[in-house]
Protein backbone atom coordinates (compact mmCIF):
# COMPACT_ATOMS: atom_id res chain seq x y z
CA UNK A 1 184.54 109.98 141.27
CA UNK A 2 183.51 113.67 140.55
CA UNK A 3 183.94 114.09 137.06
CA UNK A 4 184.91 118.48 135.90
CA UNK A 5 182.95 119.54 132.74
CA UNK A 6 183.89 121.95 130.54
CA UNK A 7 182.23 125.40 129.89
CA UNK A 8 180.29 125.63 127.05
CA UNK A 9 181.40 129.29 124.65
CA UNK A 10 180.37 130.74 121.37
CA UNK A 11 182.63 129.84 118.88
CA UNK A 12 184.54 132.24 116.93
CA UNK A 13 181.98 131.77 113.84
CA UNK A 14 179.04 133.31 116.33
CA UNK A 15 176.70 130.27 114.50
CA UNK A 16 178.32 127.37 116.92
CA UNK A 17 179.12 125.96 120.88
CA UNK A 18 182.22 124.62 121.74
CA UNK A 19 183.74 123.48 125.01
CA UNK A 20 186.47 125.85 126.96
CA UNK A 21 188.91 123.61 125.22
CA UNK A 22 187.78 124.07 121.79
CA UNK A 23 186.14 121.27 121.02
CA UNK A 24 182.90 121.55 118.60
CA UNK A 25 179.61 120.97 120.88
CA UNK A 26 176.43 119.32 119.37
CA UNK A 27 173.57 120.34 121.44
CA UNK A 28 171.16 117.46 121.35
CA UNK A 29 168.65 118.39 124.40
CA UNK A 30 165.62 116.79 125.86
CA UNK A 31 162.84 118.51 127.32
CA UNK A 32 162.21 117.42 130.61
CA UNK A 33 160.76 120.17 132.10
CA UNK A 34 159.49 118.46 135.17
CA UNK A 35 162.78 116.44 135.89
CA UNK A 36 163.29 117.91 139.32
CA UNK A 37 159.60 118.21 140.21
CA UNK A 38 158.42 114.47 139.68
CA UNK A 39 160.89 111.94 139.70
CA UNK A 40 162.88 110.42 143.04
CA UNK A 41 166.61 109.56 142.64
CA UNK A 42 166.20 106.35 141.53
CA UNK A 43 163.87 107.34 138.63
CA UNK A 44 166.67 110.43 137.83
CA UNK A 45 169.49 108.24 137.29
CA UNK A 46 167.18 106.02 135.38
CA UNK A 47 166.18 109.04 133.31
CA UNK A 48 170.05 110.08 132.56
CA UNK A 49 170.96 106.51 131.98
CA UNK A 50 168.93 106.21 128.92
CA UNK A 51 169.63 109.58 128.18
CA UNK A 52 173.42 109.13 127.59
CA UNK A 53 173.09 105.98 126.31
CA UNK A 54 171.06 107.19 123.16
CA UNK A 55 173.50 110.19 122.77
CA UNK A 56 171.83 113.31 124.23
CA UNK A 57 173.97 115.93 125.48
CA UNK A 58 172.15 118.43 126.89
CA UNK A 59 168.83 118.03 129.56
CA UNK A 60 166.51 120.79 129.84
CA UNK A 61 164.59 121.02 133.67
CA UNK A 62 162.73 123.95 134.61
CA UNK A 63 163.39 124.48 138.69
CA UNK A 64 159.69 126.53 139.66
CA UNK A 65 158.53 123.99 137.03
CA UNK A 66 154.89 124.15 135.38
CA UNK A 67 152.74 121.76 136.86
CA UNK A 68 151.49 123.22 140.12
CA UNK A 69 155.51 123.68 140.82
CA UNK A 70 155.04 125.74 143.80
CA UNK A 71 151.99 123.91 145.67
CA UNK A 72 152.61 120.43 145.14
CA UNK A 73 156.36 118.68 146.47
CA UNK A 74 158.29 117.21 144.95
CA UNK A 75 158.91 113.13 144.88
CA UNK A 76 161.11 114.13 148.16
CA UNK A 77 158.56 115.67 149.58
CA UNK A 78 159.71 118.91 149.47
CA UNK A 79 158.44 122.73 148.33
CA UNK A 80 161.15 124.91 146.25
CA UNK A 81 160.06 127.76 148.53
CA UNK A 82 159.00 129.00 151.69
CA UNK A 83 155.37 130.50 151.50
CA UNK A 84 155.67 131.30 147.91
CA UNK A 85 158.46 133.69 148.26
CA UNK A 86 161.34 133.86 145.78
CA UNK A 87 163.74 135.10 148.70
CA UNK A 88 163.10 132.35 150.58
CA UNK A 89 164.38 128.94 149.16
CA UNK A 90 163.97 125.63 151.03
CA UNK A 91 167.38 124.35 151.06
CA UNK A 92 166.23 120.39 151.18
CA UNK A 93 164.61 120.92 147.19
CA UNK A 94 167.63 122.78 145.82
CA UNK A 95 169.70 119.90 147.44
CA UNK A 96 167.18 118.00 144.53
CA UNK A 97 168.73 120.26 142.21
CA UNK A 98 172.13 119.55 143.18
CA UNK A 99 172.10 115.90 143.23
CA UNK A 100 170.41 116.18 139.91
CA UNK A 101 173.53 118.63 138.54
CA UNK A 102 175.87 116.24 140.13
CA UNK A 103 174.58 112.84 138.32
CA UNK A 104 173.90 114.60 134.78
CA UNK A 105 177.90 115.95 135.34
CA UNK A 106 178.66 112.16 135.92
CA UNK A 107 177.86 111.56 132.52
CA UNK A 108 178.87 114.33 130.79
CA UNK A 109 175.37 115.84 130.65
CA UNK A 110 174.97 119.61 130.53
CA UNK A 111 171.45 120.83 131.86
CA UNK A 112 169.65 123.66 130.23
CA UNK A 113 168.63 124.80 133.50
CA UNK A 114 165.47 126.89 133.83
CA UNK A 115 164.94 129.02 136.79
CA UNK A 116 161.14 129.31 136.77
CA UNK A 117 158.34 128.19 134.17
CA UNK A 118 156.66 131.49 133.05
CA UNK A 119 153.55 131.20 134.63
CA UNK A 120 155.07 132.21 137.64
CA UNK A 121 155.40 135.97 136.04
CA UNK A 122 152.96 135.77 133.77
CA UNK A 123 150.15 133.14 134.03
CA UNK A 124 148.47 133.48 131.04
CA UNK A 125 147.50 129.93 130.69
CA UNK A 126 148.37 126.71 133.68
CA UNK A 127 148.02 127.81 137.31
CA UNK A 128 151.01 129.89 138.41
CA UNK A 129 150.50 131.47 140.85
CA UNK A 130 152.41 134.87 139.66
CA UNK A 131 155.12 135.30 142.54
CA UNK A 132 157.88 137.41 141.05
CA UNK A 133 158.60 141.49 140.68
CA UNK A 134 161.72 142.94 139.22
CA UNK A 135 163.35 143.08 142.28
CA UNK A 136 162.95 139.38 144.10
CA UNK A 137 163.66 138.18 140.39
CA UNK A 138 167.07 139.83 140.99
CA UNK A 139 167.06 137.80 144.36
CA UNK A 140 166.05 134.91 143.06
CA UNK A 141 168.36 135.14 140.28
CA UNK A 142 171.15 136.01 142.70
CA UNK A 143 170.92 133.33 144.89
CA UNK A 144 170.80 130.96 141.87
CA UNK A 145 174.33 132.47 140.63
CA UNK A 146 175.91 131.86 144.06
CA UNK A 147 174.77 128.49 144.14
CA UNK A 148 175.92 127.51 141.18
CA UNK A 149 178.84 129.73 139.66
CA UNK A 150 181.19 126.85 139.95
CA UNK A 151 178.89 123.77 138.09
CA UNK A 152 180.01 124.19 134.49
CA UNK A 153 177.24 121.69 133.27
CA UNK A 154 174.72 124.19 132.94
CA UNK A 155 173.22 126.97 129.85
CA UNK A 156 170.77 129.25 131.37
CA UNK A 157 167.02 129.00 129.79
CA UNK A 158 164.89 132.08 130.95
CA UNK A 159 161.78 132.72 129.68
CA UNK A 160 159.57 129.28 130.13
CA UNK A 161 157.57 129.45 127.17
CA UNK A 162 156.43 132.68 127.76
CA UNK A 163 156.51 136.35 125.53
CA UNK A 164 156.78 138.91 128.58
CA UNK A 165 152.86 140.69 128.67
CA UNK A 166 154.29 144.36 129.36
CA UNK A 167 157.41 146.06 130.50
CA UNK A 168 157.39 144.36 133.92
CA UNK A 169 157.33 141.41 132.45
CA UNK A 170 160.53 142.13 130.36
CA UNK A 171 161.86 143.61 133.12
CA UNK A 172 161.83 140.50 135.56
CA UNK A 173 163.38 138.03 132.99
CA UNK A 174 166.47 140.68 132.49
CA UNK A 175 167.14 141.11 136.58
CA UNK A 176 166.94 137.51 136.92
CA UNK A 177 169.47 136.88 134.99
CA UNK A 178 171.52 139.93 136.12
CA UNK A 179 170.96 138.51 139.46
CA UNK A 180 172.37 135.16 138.04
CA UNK A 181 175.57 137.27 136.65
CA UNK A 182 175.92 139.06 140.17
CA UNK A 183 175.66 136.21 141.84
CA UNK A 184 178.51 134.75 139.66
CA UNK A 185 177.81 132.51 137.11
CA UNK A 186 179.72 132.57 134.21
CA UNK A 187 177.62 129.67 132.28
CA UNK A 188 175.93 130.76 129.14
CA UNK A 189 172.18 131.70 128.68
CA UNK A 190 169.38 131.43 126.45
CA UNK A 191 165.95 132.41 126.13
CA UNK A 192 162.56 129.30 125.72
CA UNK A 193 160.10 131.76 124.12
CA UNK A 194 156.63 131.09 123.48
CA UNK A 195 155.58 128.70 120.49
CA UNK A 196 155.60 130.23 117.28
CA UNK A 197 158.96 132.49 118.39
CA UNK A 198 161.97 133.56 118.28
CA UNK A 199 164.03 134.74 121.20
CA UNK A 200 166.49 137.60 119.49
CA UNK A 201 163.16 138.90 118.64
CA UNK A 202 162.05 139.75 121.81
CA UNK A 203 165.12 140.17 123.66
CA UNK A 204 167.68 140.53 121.13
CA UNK A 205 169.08 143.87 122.41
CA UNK A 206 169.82 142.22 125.62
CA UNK A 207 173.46 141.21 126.31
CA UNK A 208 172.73 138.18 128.60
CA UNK A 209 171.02 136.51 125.32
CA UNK A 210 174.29 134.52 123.94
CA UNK A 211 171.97 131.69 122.38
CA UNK A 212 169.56 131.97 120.32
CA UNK A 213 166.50 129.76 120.80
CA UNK A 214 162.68 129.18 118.81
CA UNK A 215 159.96 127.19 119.87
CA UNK A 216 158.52 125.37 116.86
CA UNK A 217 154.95 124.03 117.22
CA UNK A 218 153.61 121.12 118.17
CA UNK A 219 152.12 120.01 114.73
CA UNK A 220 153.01 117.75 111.76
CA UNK A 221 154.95 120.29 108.37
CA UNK A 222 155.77 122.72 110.99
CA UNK A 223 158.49 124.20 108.69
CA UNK A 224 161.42 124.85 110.97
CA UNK A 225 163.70 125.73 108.46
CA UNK A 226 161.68 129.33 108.25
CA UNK A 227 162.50 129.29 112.10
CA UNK A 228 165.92 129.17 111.70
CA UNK A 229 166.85 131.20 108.80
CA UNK A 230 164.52 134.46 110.20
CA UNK A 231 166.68 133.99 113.55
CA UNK A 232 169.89 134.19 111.33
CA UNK A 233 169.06 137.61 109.72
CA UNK A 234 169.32 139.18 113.50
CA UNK A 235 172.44 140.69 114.82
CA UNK A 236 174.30 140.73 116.16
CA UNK A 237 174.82 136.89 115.05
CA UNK A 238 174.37 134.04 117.92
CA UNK A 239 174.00 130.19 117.75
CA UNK A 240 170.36 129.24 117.19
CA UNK A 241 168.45 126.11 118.73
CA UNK A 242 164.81 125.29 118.52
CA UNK A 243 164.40 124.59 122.54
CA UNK A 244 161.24 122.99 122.05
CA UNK A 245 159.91 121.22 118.77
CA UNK A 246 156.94 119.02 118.50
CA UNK A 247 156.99 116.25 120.83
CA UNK A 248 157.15 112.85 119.78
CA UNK A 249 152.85 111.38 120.49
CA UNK A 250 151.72 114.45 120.78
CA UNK A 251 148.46 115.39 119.21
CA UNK A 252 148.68 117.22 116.17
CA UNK A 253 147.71 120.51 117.15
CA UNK A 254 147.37 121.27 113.66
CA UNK A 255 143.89 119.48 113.80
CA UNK A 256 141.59 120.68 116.26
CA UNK A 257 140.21 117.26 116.64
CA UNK A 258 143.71 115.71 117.43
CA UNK A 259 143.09 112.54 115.53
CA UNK A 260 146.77 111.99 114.82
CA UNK A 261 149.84 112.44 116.86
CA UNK A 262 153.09 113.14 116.06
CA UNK A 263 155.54 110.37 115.21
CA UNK A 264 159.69 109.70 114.71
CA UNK A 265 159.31 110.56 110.98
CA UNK A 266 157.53 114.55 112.23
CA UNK A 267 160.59 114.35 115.34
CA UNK A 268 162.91 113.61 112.33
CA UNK A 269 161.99 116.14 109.99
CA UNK A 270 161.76 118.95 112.55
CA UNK A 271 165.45 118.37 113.62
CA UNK A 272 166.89 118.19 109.93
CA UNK A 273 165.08 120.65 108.67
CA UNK A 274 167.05 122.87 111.63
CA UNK A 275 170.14 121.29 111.14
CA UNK A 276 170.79 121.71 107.83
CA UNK A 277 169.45 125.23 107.81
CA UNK A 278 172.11 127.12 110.15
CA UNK A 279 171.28 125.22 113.69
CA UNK A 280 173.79 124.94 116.16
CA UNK A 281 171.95 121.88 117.63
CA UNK A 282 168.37 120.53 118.54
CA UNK A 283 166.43 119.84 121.30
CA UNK A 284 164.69 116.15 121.59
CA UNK A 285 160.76 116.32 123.27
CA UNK A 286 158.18 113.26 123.82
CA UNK A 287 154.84 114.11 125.10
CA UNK A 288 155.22 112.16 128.21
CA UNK A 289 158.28 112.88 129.43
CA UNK A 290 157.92 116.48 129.49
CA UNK A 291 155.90 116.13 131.90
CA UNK A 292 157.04 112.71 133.70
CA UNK A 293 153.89 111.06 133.24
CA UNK A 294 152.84 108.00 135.33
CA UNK A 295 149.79 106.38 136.67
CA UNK A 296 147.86 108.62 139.21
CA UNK A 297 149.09 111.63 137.66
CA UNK A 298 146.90 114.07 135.15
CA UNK A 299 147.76 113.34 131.86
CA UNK A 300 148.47 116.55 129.60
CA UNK A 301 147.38 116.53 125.96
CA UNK A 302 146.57 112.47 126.19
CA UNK A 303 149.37 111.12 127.15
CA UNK A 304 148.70 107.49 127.12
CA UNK A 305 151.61 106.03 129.16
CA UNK A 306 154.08 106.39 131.60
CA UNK A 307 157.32 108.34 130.95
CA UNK A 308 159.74 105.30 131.18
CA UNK A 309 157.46 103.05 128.58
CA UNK A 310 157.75 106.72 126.50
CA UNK A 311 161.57 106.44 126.96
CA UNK A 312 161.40 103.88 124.00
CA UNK A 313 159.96 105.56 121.34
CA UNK A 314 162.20 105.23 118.50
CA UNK A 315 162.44 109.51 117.75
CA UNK A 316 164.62 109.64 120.77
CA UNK A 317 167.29 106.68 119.41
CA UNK A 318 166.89 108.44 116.28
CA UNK A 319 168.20 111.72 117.24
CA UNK A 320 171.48 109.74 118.67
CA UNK A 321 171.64 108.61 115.24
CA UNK A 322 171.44 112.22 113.86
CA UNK A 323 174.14 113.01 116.12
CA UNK A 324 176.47 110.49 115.32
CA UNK A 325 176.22 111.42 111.59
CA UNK A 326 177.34 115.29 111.85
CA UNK A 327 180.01 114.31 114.12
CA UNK A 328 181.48 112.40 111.75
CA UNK A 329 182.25 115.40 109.74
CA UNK A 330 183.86 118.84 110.48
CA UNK A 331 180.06 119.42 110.65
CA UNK A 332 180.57 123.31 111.72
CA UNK A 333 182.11 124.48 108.61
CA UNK A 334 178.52 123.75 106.98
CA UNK A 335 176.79 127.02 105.38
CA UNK A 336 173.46 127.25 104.34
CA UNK A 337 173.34 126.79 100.20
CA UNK A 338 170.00 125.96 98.69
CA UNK A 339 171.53 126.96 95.64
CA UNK A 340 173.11 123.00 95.56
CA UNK A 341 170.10 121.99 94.78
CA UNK A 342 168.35 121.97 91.29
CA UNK A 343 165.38 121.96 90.20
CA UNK A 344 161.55 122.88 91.42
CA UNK A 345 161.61 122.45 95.19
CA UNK A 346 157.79 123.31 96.73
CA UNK A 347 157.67 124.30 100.33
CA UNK A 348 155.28 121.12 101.01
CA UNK A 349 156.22 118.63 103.37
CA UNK A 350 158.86 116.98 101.05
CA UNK A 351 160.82 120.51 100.75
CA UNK A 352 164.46 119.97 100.70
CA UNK A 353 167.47 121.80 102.25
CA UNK A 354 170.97 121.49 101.89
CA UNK A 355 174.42 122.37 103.34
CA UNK A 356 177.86 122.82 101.51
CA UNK A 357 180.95 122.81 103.56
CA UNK A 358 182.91 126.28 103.57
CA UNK A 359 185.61 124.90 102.04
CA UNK A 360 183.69 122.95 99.50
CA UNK A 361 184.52 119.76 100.12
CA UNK A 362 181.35 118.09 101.35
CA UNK A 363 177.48 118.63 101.23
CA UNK A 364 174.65 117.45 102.86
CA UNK A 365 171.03 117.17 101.42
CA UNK A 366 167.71 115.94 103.11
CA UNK A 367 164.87 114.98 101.57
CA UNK A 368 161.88 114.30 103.94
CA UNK A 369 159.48 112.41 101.38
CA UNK A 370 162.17 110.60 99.71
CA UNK A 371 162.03 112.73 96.57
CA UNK A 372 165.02 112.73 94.00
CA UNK A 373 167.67 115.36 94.29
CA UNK A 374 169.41 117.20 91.66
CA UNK A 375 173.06 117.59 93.10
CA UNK A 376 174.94 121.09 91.47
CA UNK A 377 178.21 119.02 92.32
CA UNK A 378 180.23 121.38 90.50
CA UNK A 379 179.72 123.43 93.94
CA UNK A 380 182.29 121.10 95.54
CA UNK A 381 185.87 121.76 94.51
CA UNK A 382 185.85 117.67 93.47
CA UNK A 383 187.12 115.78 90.65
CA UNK A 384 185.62 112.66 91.71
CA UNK A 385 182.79 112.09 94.43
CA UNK A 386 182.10 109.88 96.73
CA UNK A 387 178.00 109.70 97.76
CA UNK A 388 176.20 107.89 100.57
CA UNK A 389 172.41 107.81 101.33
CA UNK A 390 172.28 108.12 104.86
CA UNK A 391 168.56 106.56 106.50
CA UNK A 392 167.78 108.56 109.38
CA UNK A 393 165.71 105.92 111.03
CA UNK A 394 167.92 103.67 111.29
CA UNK A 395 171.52 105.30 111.15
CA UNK A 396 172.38 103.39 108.06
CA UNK A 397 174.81 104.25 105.06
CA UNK A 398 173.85 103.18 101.41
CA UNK A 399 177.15 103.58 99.00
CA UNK A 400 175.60 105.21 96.05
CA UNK A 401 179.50 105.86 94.56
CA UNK A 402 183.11 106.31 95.17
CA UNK A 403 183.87 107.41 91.61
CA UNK A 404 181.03 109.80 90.65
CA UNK A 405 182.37 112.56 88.44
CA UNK A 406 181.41 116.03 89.70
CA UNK A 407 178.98 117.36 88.04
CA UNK A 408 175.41 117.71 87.78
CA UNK A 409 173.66 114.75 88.98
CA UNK A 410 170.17 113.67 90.09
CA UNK A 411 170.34 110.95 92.94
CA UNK A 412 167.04 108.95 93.29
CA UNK A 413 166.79 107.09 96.84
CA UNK A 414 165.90 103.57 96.18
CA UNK A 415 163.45 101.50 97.63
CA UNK A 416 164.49 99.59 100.67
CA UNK A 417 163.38 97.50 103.59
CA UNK A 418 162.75 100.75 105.95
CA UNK A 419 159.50 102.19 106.44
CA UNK A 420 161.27 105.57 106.43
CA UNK A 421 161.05 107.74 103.01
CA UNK A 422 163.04 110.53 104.15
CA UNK A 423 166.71 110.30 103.73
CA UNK A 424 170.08 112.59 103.94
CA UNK A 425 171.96 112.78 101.01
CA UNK A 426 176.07 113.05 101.82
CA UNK A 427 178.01 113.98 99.08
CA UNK A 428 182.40 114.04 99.37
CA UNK A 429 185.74 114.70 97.84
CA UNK A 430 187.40 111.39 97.36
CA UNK A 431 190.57 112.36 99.24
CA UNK A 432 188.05 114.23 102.48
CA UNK A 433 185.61 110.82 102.33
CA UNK A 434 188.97 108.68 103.11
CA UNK A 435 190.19 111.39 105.91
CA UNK A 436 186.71 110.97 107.64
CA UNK A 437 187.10 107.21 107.74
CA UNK A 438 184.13 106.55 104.92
């Protein structure tokens, strides 16, 4: 049975998603920008099955996608164009697309949809070729808004981790996606800039950017939080996601030996970091899923197995986890407020960031290295507080209190069974704990 999706919309705070029907939206993506290139139907379903089941919301598929997208079919056997001509779309692959749409709908999945991977405008690195011009991106973009201005599970990415080289450049991202909006999609859109930046940036004068989205990069301390509060100094104000953070066994790019990859603790930090800095949401990315690794296939920066073995890493569960906990809460009344916490806070690994409900009845703290935090609880209009340490590895609450008075207080995570350090501190009125079912 079909199943209708909502629209996704800016909230009225201009920091937030919701649904058409009001309902707060928690972006948790996954990049898998080669989702309609590599996999059959079987392996799709397979994909989105595991995808739901660990509480992702969003999917993020690139249709011209990266790795030799325009030369090589896909598992149907079938090129996304007709002698590399972005007027000329082979209906067979976009069926691909369709059926993809269709089963990610099925289970409530929205699909951050990416027209083309950026080579194909600019090559500057991977193997393009460079197809488009101003005017067949407007074609392109066109067709892609007729095709799909009645499939509400989709957000717009243009860009493909690309900054545009020179005013051409610019100028095809912004007439393909005023070829999506004449074509007539309503869906939202967003930008996937290169690593390192910031999409209101670059094209923050543009109407057609509604979402703000970074690229962090793919090393360990990457400091995301800077990400995220630069992007919400730019107006006017949008929702801001980092579309693409370090990927879970990845090499540390950081080194330029690679010795160490990245693990669930540097896919952890990353997305709290972002949350409780302003985020509207995170995006989710493992080395070899990106790019739908399996044996016969090029591996990119090592990977060393196959996608669906990578399926399992424990970042991805972890991020369902993540999930879970702000959803709990009236999670998008949260403001930035460093000023809850006390004390000397270096911008090392083991910096810590904090959150404080607008109308002051709950805050949230992380602390990536498990450090103590001194609590200003007089920030919370309390009496009595109720605290939990949440571990983000394995979705557990700790009671630390129901009957904490509030005022100044240093809480010191205690040593457990986990092999995680970091930890999110959740601090709450009494009466608000007992409303939200704690």
């Amino acid at each position: 049975m079909e199943r209708k999706m909502p629209l996704l919309q800016i909230a009225s705070t201009k920091r937030h998603l919701v649904t058409s029907v009001g309902a707060p939206f928690f972006w948790l993506g996954d990049t898998a920008w080669e989702l309609f290139h590599r996999l059959n139907k079987q392996e799709v379903t397979q994909y989105l099955d595991d995808r739901v089941n660990k509480g992702f919301t969003v999917v993020q598929a690139v249709i011209l996608a990266e790795l030799e997208g325009l030369t090589v079919p896909n598992a149907q056997g079938d090129l996304p164009l007709h002698d590399l001509e972005p007027t000329r779309p082979n209906e067979p692959y976009f069926a691909f697309v369709d059926f993809v749409l269709a089963e990610a709908a099925q289970r409530g999945i929205y699909i951050g949809l990416l027209p083309t991977w950026g080579d194909k405008y600019n090559k500057a690195w991977g193997v393009g070729p460079e197809i488009f011009t101003p005017e067949n991106a407007f074609q392109y973009g066109e067709f892609l808004g007729r095709r799909y201005r009645e499939v509400p599970n989709i957000v717009w990415v243009m860009g493909g981790d690309r900054l545009p080289a020179d005013q051409e450049d610019y100028d095809i991202v912004c007439q393909m996606s005023a070829g999506i909006r004449a074509g007539g999609a309503p869906q939202l859109m967003t930008m996937h800039p290169k690593g390192g930046h910031i999409s209101s940036l670059i094209y923050g004068k543009e109407a057609w950017l509604q979402i703000d989205m970074f690229q962090s990069l793919h090393m360990k301390g990457c400091k995301e939080y800077r990400y995220v509060r630069k992007a919400l100094k730019s107006s006017p104000p949008r929702p801001i996601i980092d579309g693409e953070p370090g990927y879970e066994n990845i090499p540390n790019f950081l080194n330029k030996w690679q010795k160490h990859r990245l693990d669930d603790f540097d896919v952890r930090r990353a997305a709290y970091w972002s949350m409780l800095s302003g985020a509207a949401g995170h995006t989710y990315g493992c080395n070899e899923i990106w790019q739908m690794h399996a044996a016969g296939r090029e591996p990119q920066h090592r990977a060393d197995r196959s996608w669906a073995a990578a399926m399992q890493f424990p970042g991805a569960s972890q991020m369902g986890y993540m999930r879970t906990f702000f959803e709990r809460l009236p999670w998008q009344r949260l403001q930035p407020n460093q000023g809850f916490l006390g004390g000397i806070n270096w911008p090392t690994g083991g910096y810590r960031v904090a959150m404080v409900d607008e109308k002051c009845l709950f805050a949230i703290a992380y602390t990536p290295e498990g450090k103590p935090i001194d609590a200003k609880l007089g920030t919370l209009q309390a009496i009595k507080i109720k605290a939990y340490w949440f571990d983000p590895a394995s979705g557990i609450y700790d009671l630390i209190g129901d009957t904490i008075p509030a005022q100044r207080r240093r809480f010191t995570p205690k040593s457990t069974e986990s092999a995680s350090r970091d930890r999110v501190l959740l601090v709450m009125e009494e009466g608000f704990a007992s409303r939200c079912g704690f």
